[in-house]
PDB file of N, CA and C in Angstrom:
ATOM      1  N   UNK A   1      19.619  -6.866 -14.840  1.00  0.00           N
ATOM      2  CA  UNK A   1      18.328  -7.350 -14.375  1.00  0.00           C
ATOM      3  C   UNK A   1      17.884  -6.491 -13.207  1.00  0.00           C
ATOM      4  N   UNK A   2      16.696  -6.011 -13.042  1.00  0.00           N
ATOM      5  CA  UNK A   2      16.249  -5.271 -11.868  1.00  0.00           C
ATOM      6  C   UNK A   2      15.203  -5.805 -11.199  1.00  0.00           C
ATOM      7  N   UNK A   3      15.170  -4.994  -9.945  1.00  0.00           N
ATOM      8  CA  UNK A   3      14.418  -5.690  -8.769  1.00  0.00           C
ATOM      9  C   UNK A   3      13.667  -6.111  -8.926  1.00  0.00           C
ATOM     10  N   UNK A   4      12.906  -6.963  -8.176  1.00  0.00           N
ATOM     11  CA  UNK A   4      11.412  -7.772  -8.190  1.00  0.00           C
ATOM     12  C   UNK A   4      11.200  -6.860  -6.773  1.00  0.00           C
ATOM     13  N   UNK A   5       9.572  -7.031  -6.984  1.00  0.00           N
ATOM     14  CA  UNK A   5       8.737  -5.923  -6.403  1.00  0.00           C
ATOM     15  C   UNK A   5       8.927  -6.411  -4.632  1.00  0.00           C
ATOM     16  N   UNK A   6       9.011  -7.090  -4.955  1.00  0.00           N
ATOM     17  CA  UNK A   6       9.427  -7.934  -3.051  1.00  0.00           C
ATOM     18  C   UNK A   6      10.814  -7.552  -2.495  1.00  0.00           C
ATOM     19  N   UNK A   7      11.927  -7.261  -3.397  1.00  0.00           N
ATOM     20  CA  UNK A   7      13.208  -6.839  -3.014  1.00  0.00           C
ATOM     21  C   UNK A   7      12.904  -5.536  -3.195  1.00  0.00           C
ATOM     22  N   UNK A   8      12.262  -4.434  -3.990  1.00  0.00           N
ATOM     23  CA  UNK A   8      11.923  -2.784  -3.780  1.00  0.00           C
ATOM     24  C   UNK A   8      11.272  -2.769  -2.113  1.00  0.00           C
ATOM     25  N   UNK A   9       9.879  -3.647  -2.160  1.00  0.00           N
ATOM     26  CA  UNK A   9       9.262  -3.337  -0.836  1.00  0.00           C
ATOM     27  C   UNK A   9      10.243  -3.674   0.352  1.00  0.00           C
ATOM     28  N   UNK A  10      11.191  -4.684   0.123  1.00  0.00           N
ATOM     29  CA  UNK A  10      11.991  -5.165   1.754  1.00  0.00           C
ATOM     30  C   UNK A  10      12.933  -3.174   1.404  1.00  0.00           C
ATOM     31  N   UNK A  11      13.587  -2.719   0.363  1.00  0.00           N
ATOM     32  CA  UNK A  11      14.461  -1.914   0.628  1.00  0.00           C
ATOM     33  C   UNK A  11      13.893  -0.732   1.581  1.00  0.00           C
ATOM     34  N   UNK A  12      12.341  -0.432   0.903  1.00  0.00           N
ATOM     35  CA  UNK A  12      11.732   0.363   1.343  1.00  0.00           C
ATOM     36  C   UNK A  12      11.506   0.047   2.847  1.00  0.00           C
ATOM     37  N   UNK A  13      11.080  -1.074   3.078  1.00  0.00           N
ATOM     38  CA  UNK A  13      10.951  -1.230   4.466  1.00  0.00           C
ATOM     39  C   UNK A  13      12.343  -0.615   5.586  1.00  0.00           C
ATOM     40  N   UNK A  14      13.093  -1.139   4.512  1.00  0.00           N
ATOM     41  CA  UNK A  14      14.276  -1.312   5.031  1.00  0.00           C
ATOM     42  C   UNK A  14      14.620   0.280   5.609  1.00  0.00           C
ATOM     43  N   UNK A  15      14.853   1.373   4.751  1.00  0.00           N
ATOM     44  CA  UNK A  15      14.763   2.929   4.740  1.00  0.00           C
ATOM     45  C   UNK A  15      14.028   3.443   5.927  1.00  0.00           C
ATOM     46  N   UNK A  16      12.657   2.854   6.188  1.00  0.00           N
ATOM     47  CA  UNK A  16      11.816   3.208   6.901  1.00  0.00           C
ATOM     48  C   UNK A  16      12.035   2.829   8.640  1.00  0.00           C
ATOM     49  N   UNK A  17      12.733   2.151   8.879  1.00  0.00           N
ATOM     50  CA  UNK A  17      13.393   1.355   9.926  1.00  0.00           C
ATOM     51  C   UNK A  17      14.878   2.731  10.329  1.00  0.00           C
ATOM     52  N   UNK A  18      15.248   2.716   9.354  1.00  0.00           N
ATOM     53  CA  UNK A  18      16.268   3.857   9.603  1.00  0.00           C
ATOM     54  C   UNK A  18      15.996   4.863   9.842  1.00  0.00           C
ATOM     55  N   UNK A  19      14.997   5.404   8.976  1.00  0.00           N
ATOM     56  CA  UNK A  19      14.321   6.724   9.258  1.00  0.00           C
ATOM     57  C   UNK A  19      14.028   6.956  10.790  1.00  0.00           C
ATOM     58  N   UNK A  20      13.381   5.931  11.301  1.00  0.00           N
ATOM     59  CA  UNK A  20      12.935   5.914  12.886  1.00  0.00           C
ATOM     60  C   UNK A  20      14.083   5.791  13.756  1.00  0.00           C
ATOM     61  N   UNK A  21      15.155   5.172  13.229  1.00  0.00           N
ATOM     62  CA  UNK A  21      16.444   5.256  14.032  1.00  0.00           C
ATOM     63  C   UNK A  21      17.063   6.806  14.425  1.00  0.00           C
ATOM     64  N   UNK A  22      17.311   6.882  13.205  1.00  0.00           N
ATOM     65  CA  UNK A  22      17.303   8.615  12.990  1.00  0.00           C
ATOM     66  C   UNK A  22      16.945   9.381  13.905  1.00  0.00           C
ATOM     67  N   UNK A  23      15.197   9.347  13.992  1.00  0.00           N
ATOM     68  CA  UNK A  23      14.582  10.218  14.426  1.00  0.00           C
ATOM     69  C   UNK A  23      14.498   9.918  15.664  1.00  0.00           C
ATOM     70  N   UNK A  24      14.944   8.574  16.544  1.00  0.00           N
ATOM     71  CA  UNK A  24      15.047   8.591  17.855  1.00  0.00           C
ATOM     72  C   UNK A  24      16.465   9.052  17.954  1.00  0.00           C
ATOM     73  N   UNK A  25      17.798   9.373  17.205  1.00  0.00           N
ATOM     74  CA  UNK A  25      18.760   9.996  17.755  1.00  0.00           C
ATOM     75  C   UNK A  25      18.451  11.121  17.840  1.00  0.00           C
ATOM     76  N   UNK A  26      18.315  11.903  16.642  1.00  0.00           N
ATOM     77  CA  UNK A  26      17.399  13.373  16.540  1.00  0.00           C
ATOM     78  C   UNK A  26      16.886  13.729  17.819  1.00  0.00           C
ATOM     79  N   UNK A  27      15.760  12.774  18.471  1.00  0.00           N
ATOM     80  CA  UNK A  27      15.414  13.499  19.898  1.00  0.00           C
ATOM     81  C   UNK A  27      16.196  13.621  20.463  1.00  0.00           C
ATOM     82  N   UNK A  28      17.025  13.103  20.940  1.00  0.00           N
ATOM     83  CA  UNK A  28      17.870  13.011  21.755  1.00  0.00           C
ATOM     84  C   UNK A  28      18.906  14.421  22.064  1.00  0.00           C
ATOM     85  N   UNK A  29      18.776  15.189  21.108  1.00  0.00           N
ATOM     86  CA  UNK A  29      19.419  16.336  20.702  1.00  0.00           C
ATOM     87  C   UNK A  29      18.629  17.724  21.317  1.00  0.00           C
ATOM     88  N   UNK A  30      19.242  18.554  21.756  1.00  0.00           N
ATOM     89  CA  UNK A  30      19.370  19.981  22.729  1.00  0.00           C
ATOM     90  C   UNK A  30      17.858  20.657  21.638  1.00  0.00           C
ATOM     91  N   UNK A  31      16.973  21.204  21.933  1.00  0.00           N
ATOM     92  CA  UNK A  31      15.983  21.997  21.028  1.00  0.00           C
ATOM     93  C   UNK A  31      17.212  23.188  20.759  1.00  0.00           C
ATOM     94  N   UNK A  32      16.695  23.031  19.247  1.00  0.00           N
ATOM     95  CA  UNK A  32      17.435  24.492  18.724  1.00  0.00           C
ATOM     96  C   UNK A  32      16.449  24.657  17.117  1.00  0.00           C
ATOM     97  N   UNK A  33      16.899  25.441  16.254  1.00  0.00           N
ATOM     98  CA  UNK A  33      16.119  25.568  15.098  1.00  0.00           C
ATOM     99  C   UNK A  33      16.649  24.572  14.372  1.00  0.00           C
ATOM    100  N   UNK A  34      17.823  23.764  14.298  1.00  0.00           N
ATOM    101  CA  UNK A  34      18.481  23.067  13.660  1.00  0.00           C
ATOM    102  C   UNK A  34      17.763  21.630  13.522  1.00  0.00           C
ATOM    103  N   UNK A  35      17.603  21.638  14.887  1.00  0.00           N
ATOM    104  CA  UNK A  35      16.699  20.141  15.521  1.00  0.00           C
ATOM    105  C   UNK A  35      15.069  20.017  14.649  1.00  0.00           C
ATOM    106  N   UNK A  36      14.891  21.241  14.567  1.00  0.00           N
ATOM    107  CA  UNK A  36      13.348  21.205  14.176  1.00  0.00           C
ATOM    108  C   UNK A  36      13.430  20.648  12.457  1.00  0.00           C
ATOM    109  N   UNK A  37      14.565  21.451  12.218  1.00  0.00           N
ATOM    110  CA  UNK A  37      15.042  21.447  10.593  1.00  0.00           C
ATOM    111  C   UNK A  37      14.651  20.190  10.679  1.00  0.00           C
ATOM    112  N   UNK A  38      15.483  19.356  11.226  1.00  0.00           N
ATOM    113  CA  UNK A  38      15.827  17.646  10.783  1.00  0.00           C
ATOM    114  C   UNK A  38      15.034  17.109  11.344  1.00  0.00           C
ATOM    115  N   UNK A  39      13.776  17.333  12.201  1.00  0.00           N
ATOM    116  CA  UNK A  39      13.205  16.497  12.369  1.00  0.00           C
ATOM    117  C   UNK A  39      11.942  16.397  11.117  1.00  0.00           C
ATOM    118  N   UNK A  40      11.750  18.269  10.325  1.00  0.00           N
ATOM    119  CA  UNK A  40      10.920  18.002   9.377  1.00  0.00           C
ATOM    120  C   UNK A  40      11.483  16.838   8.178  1.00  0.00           C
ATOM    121  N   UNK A  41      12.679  17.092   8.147  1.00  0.00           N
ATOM    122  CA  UNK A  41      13.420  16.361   6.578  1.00  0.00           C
ATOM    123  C   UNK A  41      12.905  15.089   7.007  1.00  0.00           C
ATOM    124  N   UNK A  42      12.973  14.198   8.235  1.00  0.00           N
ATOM    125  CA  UNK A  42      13.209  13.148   8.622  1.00  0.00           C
ATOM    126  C   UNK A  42      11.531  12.744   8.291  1.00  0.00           C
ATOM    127  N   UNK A  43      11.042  13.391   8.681  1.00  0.00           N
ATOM    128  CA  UNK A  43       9.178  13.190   8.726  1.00  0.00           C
ATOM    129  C   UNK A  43       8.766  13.534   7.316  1.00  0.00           C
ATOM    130  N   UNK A  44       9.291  14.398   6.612  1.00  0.00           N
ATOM    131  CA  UNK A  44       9.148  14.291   5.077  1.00  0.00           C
ATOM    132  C   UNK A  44       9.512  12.864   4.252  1.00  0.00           C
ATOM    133  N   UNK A  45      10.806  12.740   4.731  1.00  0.00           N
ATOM    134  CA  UNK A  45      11.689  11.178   3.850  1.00  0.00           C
ATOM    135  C   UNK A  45      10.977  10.434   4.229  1.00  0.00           C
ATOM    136  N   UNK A  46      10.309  10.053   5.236  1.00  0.00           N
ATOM    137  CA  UNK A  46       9.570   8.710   6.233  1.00  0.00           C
ATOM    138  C   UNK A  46       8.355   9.088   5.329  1.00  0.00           C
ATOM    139  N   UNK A  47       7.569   9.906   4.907  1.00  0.00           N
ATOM    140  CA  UNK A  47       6.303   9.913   4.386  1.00  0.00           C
ATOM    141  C   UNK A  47       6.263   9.550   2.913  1.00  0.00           C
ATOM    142  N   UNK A  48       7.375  10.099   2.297  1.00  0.00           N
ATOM    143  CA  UNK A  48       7.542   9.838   0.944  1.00  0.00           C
ATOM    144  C   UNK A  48       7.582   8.368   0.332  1.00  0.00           C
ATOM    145  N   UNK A  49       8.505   7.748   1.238  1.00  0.00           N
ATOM    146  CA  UNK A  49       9.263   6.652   1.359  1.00  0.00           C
ATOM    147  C   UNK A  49       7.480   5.549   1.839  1.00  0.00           C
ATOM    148  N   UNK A  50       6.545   6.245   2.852  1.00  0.00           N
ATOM    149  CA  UNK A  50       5.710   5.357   3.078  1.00  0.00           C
ATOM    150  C   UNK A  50       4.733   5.452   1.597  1.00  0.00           C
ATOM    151  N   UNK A  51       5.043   6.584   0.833  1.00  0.00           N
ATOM    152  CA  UNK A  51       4.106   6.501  -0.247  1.00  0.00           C
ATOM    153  C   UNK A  51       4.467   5.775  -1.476  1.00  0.00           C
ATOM    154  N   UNK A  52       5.804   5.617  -1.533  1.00  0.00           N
ATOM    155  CA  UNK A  52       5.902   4.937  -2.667  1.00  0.00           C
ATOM    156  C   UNK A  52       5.738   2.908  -2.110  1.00  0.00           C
ATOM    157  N   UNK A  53       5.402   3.168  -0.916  1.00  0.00           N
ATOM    158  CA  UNK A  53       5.439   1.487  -0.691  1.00  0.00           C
ATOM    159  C   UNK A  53       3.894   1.620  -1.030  1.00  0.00           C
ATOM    160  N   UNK A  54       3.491   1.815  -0.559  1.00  0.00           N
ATOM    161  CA  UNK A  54       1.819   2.145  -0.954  1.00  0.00           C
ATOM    162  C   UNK A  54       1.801   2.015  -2.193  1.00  0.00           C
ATOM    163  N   UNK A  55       1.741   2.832  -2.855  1.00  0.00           N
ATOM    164  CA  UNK A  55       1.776   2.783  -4.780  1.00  0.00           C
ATOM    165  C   UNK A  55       3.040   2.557  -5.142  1.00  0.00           C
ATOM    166  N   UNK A  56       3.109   1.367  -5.428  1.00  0.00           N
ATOM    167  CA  UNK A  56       4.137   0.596  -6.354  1.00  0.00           C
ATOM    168  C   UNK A  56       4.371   1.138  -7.828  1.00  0.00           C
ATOM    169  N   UNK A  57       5.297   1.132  -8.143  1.00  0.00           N
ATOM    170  CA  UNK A  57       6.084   2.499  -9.618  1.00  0.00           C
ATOM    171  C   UNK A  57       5.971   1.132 -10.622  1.00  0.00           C
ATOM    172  N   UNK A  58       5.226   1.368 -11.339  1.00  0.00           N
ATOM    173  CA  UNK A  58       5.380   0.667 -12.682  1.00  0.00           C
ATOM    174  C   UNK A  58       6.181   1.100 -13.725  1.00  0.00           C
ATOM    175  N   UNK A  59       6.941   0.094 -14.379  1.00  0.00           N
ATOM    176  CA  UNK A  59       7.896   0.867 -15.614  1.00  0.00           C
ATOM    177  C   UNK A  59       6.865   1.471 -16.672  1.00  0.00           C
TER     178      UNK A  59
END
């Protein structure tokens, strides 16, 4: 049996909460090229992640 659309949106929420966790340890970190790396991945996953809550995936 798979999710109901209320348990996808809490996971998603859920992801998105981390993502920001993340990205406040991330600051926290020395500037280098490495830092920049992960802060794009982090701001990519957080956007993706806000788009599929937005448009809900129909089977």
């Amino acid at each position: 049996m798979g999710m109901s659309d209320k348990q996808y949106d809490g996971m998603l929420l859920d992801f998105l909460e981390d993502f920001e966790d993340i990205e406040a340890a991330a600051k926290m970190l020395p500037d280098c090229p490495e830092k920049e790396k992960l802060m794009e991945v982090i701001a990519r996953k957080k956007k993706k992640t806000e788009r599929k809550l937005e448009v809900p995936i129909r089977p």
